[in-house]
Protein backbone atom coordinates (compact mmCIF):
# COMPACT_ATOMS: atom_id res chain seq x y z
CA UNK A 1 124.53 82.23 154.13
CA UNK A 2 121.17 80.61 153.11
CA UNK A 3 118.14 80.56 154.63
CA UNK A 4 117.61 77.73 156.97
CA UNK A 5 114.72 74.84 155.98
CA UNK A 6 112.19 73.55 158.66
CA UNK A 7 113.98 70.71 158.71
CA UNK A 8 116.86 69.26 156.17
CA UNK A 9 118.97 65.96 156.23
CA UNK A 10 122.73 65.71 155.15
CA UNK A 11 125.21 63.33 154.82
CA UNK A 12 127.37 65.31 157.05
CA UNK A 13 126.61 68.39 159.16
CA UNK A 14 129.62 70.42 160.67
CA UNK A 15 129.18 72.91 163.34
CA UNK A 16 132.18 75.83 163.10
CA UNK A 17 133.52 77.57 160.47
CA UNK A 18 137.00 77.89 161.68
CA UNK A 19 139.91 76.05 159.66
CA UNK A 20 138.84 72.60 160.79
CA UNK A 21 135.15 72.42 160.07
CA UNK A 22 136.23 74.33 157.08
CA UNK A 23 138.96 71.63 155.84
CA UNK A 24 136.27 68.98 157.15
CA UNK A 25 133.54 70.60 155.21
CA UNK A 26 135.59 70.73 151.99
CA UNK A 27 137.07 66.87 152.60
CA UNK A 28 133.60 65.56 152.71
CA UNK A 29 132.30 67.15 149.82
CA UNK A 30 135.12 66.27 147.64
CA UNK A 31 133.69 62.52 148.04
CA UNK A 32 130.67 64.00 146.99
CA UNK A 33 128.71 63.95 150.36
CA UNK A 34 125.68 66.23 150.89
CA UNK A 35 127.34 68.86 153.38
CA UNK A 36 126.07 71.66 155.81
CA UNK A 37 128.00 73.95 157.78
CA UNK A 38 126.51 75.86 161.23
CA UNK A 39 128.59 79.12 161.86
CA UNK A 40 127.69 81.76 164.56
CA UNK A 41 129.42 84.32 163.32
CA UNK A 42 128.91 86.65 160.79
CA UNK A 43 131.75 85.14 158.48
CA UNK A 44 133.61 81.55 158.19
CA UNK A 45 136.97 81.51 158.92
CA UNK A 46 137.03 81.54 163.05
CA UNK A 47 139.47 82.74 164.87
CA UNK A 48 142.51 81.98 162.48
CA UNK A 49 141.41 84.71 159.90
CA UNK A 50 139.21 87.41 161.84
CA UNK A 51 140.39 87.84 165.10
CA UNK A 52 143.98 85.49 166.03
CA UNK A 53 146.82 84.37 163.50
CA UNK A 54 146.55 86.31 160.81
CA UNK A 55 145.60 90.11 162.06
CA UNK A 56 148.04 89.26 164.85
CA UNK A 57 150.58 88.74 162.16
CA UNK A 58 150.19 91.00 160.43
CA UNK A 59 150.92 93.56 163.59
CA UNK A 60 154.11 91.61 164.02
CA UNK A 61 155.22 92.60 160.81
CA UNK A 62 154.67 96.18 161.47
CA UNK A 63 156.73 95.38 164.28
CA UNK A 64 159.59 94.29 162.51
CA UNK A 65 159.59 97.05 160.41
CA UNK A 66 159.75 99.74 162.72
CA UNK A 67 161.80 97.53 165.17
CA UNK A 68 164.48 97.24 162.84
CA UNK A 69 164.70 100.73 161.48
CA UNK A 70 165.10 102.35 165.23
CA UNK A 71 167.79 99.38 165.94
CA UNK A 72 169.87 99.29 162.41
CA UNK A 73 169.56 102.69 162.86
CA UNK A 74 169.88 103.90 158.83
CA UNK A 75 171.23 106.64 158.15
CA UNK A 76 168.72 109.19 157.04
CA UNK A 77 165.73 107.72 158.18
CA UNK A 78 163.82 108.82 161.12
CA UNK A 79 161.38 106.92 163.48
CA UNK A 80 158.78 107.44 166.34
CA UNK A 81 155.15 106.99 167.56
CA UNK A 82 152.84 109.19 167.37
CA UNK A 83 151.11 109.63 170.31
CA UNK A 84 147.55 109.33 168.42
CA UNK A 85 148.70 106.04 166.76
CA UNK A 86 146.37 103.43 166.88
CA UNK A 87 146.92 99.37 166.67
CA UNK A 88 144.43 100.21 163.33
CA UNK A 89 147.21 101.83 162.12
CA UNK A 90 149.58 99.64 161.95
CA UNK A 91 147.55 97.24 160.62
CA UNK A 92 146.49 98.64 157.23
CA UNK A 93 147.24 95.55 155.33
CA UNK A 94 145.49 93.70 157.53
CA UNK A 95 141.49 93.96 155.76
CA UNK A 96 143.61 93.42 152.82
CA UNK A 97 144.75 89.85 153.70
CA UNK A 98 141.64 88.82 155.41
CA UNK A 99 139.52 89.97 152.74
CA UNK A 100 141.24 88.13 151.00
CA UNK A 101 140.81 84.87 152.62
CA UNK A 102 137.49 85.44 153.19
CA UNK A 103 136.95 85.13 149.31
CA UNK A 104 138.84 82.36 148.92
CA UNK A 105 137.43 80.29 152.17
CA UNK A 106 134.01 81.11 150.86
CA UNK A 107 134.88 80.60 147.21
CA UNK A 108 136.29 76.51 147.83
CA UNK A 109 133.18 76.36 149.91
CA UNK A 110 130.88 77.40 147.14
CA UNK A 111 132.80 75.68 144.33
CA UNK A 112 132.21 72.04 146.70
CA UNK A 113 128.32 73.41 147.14
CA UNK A 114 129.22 73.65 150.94
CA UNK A 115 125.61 74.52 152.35
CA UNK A 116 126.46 77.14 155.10
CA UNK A 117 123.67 78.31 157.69
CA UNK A 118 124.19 80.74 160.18
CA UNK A 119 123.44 80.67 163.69
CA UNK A 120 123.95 78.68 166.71
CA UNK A 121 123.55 75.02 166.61
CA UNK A 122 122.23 73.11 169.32
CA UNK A 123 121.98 69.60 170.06
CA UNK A 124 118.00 67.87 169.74
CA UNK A 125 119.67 64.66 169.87
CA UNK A 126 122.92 63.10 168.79
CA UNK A 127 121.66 63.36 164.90
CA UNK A 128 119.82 66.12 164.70
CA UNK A 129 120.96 69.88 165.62
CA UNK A 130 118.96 73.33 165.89
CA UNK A 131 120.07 76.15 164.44
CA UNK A 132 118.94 79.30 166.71
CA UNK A 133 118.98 83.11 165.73
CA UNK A 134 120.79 85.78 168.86
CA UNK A 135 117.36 85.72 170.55
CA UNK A 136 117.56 82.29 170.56
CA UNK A 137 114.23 81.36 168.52
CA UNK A 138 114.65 78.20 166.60
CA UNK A 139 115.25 78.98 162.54
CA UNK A 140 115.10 75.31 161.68
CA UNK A 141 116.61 72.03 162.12
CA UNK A 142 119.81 69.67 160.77
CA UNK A 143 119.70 66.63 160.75
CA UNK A 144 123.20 64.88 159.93
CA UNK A 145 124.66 60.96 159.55
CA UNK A 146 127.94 61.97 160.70
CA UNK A 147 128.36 65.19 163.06
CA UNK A 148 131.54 67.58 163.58
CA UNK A 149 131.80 69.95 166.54
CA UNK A 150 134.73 72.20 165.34
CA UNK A 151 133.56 75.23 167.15
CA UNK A 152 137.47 76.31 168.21
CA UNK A 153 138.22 78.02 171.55
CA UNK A 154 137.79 81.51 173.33
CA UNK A 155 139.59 83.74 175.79
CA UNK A 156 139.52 82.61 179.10
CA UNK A 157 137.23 85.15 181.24
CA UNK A 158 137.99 85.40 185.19
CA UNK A 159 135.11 86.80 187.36
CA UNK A 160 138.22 89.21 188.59
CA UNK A 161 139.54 90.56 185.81
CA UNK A 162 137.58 93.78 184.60
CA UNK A 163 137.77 93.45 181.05
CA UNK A 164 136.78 96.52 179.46
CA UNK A 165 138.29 97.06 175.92
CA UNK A 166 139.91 100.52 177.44
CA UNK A 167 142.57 99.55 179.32
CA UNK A 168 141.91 95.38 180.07
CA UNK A 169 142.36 93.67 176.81
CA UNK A 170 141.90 89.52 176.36
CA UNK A 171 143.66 87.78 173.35
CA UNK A 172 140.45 88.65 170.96
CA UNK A 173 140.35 92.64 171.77
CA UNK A 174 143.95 93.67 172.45
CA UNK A 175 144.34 94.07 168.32
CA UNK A 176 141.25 97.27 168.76
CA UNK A 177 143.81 98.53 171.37
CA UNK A 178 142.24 102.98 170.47
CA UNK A 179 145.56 103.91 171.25
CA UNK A 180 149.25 102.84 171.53
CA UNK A 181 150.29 102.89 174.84
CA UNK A 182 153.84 103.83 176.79
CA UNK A 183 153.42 100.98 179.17
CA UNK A 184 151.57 97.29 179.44
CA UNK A 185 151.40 94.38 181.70
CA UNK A 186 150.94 90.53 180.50
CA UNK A 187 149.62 88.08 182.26
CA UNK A 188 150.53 84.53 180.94
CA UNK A 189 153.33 83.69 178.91
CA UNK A 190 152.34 80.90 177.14
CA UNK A 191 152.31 81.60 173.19
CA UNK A 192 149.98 84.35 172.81
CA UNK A 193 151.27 85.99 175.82
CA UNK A 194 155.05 85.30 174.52
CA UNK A 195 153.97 86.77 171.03
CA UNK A 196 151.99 89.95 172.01
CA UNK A 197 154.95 90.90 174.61
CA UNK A 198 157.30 90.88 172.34
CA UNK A 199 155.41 92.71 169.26
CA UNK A 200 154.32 95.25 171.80
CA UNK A 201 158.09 96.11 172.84
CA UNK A 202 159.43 96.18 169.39
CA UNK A 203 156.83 99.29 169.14
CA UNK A 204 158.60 100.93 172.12
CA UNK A 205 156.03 100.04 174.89
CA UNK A 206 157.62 99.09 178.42
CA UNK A 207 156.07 95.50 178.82
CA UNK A 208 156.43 93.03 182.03
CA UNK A 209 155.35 90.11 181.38
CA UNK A 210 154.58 88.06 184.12
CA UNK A 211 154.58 84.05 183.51
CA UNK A 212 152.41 81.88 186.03
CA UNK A 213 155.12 79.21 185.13
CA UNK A 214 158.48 78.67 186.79
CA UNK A 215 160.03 78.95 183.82
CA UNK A 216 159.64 80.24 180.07
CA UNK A 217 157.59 77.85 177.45
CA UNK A 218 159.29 74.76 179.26
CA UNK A 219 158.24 72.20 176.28
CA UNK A 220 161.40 74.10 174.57
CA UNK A 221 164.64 73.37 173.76
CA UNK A 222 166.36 75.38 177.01
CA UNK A 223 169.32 76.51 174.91
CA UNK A 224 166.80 78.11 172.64
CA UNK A 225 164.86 79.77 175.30
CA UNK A 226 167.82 81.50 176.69
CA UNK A 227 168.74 82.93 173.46
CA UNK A 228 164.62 84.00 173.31
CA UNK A 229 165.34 85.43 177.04
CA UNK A 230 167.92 87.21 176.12
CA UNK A 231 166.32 88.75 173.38
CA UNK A 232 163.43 89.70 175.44
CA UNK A 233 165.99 91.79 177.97
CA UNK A 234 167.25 93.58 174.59
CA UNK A 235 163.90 94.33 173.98
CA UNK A 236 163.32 95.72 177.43
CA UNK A 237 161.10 92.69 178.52
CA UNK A 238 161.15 92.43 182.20
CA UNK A 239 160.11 88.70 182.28
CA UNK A 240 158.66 87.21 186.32
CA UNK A 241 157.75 83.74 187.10
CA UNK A 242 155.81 81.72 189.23
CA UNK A 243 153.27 84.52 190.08
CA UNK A 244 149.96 85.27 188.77
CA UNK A 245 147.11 88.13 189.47
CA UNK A 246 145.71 88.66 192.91
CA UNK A 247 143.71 92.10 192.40
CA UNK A 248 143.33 93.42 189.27
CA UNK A 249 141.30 97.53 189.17
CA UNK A 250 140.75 99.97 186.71
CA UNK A 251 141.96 103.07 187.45
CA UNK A 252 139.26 106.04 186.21
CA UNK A 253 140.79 108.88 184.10
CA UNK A 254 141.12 110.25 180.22
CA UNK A 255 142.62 108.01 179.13
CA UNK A 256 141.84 105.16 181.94
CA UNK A 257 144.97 102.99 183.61
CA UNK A 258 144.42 100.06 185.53
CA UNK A 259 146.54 98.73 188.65
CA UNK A 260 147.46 94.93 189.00
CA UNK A 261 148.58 93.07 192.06
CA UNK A 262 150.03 89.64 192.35
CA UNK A 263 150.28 86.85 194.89
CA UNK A 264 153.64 87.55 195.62
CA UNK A 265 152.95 91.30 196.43
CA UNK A 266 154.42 93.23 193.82
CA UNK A 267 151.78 96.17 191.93
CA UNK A 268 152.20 97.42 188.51
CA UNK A 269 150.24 100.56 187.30
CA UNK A 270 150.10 100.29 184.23
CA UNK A 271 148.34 102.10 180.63
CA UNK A 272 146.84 98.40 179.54
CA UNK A 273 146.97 94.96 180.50
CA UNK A 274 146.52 92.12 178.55
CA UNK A 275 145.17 89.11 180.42
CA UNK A 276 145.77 85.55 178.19
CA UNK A 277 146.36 82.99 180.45
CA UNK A 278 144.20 79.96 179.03
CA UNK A 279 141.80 78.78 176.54
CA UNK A 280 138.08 77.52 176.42
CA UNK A 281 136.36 75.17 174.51
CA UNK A 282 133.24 76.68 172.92
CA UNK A 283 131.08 73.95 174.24
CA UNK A 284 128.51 75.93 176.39
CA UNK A 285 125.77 76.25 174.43
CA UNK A 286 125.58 73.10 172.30
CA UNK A 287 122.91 71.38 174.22
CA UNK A 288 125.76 68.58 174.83
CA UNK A 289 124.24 67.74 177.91
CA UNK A 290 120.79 66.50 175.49
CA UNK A 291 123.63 63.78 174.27
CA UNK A 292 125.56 62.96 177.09
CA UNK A 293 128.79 64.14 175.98
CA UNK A 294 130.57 65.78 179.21
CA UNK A 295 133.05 68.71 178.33
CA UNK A 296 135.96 68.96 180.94
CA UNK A 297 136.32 72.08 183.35
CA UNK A 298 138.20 74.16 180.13
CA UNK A 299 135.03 73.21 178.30
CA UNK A 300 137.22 70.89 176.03
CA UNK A 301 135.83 67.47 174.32
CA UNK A 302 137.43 64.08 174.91
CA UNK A 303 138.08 61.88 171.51
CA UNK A 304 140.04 59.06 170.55
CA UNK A 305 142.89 58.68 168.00
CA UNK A 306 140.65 58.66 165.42
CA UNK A 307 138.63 62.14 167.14
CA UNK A 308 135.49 60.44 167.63
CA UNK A 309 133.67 61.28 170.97
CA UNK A 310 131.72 58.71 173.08
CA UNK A 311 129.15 58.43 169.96
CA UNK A 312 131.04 57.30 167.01
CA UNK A 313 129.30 59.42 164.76
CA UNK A 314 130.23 62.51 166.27
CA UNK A 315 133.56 63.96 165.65
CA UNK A 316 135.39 66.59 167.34
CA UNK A 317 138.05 68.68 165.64
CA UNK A 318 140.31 71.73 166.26
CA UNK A 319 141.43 73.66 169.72
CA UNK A 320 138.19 72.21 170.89
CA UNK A 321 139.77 69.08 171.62
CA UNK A 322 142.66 71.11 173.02
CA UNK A 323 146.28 70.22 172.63
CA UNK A 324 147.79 71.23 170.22
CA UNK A 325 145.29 74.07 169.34
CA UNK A 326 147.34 75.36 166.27
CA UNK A 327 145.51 76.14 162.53
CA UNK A 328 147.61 73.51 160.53
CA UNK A 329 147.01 70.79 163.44
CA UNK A 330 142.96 71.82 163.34
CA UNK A 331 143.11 71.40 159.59
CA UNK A 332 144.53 68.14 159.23
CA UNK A 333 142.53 66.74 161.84
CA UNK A 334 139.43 68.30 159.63
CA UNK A 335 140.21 66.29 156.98
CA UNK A 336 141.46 63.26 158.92
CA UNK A 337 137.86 62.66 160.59
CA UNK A 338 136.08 63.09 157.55
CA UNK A 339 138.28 60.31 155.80
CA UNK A 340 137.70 58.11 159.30
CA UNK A 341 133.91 58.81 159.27
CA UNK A 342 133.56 58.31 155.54
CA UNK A 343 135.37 55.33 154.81
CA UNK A 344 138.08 57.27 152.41
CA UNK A 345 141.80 55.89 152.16
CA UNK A 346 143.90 57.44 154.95
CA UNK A 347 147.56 58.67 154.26
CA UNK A 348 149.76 56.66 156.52
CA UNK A 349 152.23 59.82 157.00
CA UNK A 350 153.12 59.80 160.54
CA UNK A 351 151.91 63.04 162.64
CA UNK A 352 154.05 62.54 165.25
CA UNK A 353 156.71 65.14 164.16
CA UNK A 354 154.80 68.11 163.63
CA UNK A 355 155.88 71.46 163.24
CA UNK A 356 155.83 74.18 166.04
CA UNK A 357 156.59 77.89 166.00
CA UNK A 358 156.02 80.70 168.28
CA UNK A 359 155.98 83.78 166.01
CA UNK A 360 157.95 86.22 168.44
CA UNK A 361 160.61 88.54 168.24
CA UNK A 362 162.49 86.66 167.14
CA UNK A 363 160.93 83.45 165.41
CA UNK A 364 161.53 80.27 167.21
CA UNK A 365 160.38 76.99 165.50
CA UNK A 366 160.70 73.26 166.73
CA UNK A 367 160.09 69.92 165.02
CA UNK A 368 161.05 66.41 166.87
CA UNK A 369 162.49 65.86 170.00
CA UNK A 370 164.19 68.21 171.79
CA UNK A 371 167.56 67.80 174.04
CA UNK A 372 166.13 67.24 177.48
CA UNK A 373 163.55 64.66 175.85
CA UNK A 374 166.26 62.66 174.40
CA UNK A 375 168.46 63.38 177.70
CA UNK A 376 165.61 61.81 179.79
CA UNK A 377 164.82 58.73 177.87
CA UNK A 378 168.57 57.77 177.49
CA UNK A 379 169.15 58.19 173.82
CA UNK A 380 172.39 58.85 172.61
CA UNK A 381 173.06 62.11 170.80
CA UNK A 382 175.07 64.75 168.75
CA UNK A 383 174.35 68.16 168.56
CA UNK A 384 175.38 70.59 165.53
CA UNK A 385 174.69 73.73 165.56
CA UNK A 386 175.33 76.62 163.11
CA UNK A 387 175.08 80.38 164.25
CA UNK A 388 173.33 82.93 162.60
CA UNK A 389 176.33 85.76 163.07
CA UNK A 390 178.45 83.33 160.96
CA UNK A 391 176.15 83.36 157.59
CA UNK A 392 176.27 85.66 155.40
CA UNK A 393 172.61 86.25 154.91
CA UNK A 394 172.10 86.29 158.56
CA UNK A 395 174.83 89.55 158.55
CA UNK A 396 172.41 90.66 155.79
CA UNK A 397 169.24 90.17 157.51
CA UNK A 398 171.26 92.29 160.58
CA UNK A 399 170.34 88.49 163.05
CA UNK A 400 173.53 88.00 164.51
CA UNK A 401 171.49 85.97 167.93
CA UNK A 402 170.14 83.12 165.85
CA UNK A 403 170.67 79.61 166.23
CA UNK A 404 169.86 76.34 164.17
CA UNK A 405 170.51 73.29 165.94
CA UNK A 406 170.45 69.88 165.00
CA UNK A 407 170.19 66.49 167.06
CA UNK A 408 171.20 63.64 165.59
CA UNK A 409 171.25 59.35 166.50
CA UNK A 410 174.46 59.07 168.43
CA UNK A 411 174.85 55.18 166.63
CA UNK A 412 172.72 55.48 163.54
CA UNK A 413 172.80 59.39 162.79
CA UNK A 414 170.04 60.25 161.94
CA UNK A 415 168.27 63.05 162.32
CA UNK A 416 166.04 63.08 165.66
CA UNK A 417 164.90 66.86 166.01
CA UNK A 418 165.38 70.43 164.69
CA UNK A 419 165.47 73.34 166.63
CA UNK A 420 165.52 77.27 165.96
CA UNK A 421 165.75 80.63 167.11
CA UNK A 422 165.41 83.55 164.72
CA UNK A 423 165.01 84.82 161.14
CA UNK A 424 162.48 83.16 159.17
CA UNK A 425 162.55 79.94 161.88
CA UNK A 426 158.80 79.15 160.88
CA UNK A 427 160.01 79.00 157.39
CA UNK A 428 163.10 77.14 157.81
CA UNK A 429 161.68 74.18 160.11
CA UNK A 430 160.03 72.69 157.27
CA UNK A 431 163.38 71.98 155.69
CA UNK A 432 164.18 69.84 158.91
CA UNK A 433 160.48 68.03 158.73
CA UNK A 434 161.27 66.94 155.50
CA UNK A 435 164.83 65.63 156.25
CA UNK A 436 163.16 64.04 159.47
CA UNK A 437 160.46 62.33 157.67
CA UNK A 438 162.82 61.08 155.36
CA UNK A 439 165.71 60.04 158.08
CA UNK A 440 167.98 61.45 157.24
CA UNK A 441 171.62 61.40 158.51
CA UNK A 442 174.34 64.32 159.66
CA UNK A 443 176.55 63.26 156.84
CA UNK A 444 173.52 63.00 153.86
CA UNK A 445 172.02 67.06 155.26
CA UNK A 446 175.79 68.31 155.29
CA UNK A 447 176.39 67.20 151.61
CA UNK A 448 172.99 68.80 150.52
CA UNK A 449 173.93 72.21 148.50
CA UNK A 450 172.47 75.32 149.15
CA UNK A 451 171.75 78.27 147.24
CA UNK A 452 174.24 81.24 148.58
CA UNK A 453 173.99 83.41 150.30
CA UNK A 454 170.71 82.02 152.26
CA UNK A 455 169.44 80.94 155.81
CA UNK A 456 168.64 77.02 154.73
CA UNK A 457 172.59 76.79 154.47
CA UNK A 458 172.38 76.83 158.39
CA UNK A 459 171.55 73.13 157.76
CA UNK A 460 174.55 72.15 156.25
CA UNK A 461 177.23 74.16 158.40
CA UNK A 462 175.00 72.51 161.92
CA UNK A 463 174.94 68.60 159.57
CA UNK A 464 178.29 69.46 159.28
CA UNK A 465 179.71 69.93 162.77
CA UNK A 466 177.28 66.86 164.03
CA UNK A 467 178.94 64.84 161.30
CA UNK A 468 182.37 65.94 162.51
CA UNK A 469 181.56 65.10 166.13
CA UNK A 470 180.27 61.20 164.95
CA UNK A 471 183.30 60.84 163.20
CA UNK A 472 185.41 61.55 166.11
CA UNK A 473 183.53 58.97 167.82
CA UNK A 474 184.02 56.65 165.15
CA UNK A 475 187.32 57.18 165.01
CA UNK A 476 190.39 54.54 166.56
């Protein structure tokens, strides 16, 4: 961080240091634009690297680890808990990784003579931006031809829920968790609540995870979600829908438990709860209202195709434009603006088919369109699947619930979407991206070879049985 001038002009000045003022910040300066970047917080990097997808991550992988040696069940090797464990624990690697990042995030930054200023910005008018110190005094003033608001999302905070960092954890906190627990309740099972259910009862911990939905992540594939389901029950996930909190108290004791009611009547008492149903915008305290610009009642920005807000000038970028709210989706749209506002050439790669994965236990991974999509706009289709219990390196792996499955153009047989449950699945979509991007057919996936033994050879035994079932079709 540098210190901040009375007053400074820039080509481009980008408010967020998350991945997509970061990507934005690093686009513009590429084309040799004069570049400053506003971050609150006392690094870059946003929620992605400090406080979300990576530490989260890297907890899942502890997960794994001691998941699989209680179920494989090796002989000679003992596990447990202790019962002074803490989520630090488990998370050694975890400073390693972000440290990591942090150098290199701050290292592209320097090497593009990104100037970064911290503190929070706030709109003078639809140029010009203060940047404020925690007591709010004003440090100096921005003054940009081209503004980004890529400040990313937060937690959303009910006036009923008693957070506390004891025993009432959001999405943010639940990773400073002082101590492991023996039981915990979720509320919300959209990804993060999905995620953190499932990493928390591959540690052992009774979780009930209670989904304000009627039914489980319903953008899915359903065949896919009942092989997640049924995972869950092996994982002792007692899974309820269409029911959120009522009452929600904190129960006084060394350590503290808290008690949860819903609206149907049932009561949990439980060690922790982790509340993550929801997202805001971090819009509140950007003076928008100086502008005019109008955040909805999530606190999330309206833009066009090209993520421009009602002044053309001013972009917005990242989960603070909402859907999809994912890092690689926040980055491309970082670098997408800056080429819009800056006049640079535009790859005209489609984004229509982009990658999704929920990193559970187990993986499960999407790209295209899914069954009930193509079911309900009338397009005729072949499914191939391939199990993982019938490769070899799923055996290996000890995934015998996995599934890869295919959908192809009933007439034309192509490949329409790609759909996964398991082992690796966040790895392994990419494979089907590229063969969807480059539409291809059951027949042209199936005689693709393989190294052996590996997971990608899912693709050809699922191509395979598609391309069977077309030429059945086909046939007199």
């Amino acid at each position: 961080m540098i210190a901040i001038p009375t007053s400074a002009s820039f080509d481009v000045v980008i408010i967020g240091g998350g991945p997509a003022g970061e990507r934005a910040a690093i686009q513009a300066a590429k084309a040799h634009r004069h570049v400053a970047l506003v971050e609150k917080a006392p690094m870059v990097g946003g929620t992605r690297v400090n406080w979300g997808t990576i530490p989260s991550k890297t907890l899942r992988e502890s997960a794994l680890f001691f998941y699989g040696m209680t179920r494989h069940r090796l002989h000679g090797f003992q596990t447990e808990l202790t019962d002074d464990l803490t989520v630090g624990d488990l998370m050694w690697r975890e400073r390693l990784v972000v440290q990591r990042e942090l150098e290199l995030i701050n290292a592209s930054l320097g090497r593009y003579r990104v100037e970064i200023f911290r503190g929070q910005a706030r709109f003078l008018d639809p140029h010009t931006v203060a940047v404020e110190g925690k007591d709010r005094r004003r440090k100096g003033t921005l003054r940009g031809d081209v503004v980004v608001i890529a400040t990313g999302s937060r937690p959303n905070h009910p006036a009923d829920v008693p957070f506390d960092g004891e025993c009432v954890f959001d999405s943010d906190t639940i990773l400073k968790l002082p101590r492991i627990p023996k039981t915990m309740v979720v509320l919300g099972a959209g990804v993060i609540g999905i995620e953190y259910a499932s990493i928390f009862a591959a540690l052992g911990i009774y979780v009930t995870l209670i989904d304000t939905r009627d039914r489980l992540l319903p953008y899915l594939d359903r065949e896919i979600v009942g092989i997640l389901e049924k995972a869950f029950a092996n994982l002792h996930v007692e899974v309820l829908h269409d029911d959120r909190h009522e009452r929600i108290e904190r129960i006084p004791g060394t350590p503290p438990r808290v008690t949860c009611t819903t609206r149907k009547g049932r009561t949990f008492s439980t060690d922790v709860l982790l509340y993550c149903v929801g997202r805001d915008g971090n819009t509140k305290d950007l003076g928008l209202e100086t502008i005019g610009l109008v955040p909805d009642k999530y606190g999330l920005l309206k833009v066009n195709e090209d993520l421009q807000t009602d002044h053309p000038h001013i972009y917005a970028i990242g989960d603070v434009v909402g859907y999809p709210a994912l890092a690689s989706t926040a980055m491309e749209q970082g670098r997408r603006a800056m080429r819009h506002a800056l006049g640079l050439p535009t790859p005209k790669a489609s984004t229509e088919n982009l990658p999704f994965a929920v990193y559970s236990i187990p993986e499960v991974s999407y790209v295209g369109a899914t069954e009930e999509k193509l079911k309900e706009q009338g397009v005729d289709y072949v499914a191939g699947r391939a199990q993982y219990a019938m490769n070899p390196r799923g055996q290996i792996v000890g995934d015998t619930e996995g599934l890869l499955k295919l959908l192809f153009d009933g007439g034309t047989g192509k490949l329409l979407g790609v759909h996964i449950v398991g082992h690796s699945a966040s790895e392994l979509v990419h494979i089907g991206q590229a063969y969807l991007k480059m539409q291809a057919t059951a027949s042209e996936i199936a005689e693709s070879l393989y190294n052996y033994p590996t997971l990608s050879d899912l693709y050809r035994h699922a191509a395979l049985a598609a391309a069977n079932a077309l030429a059945r079709r086909a046939a007199p």
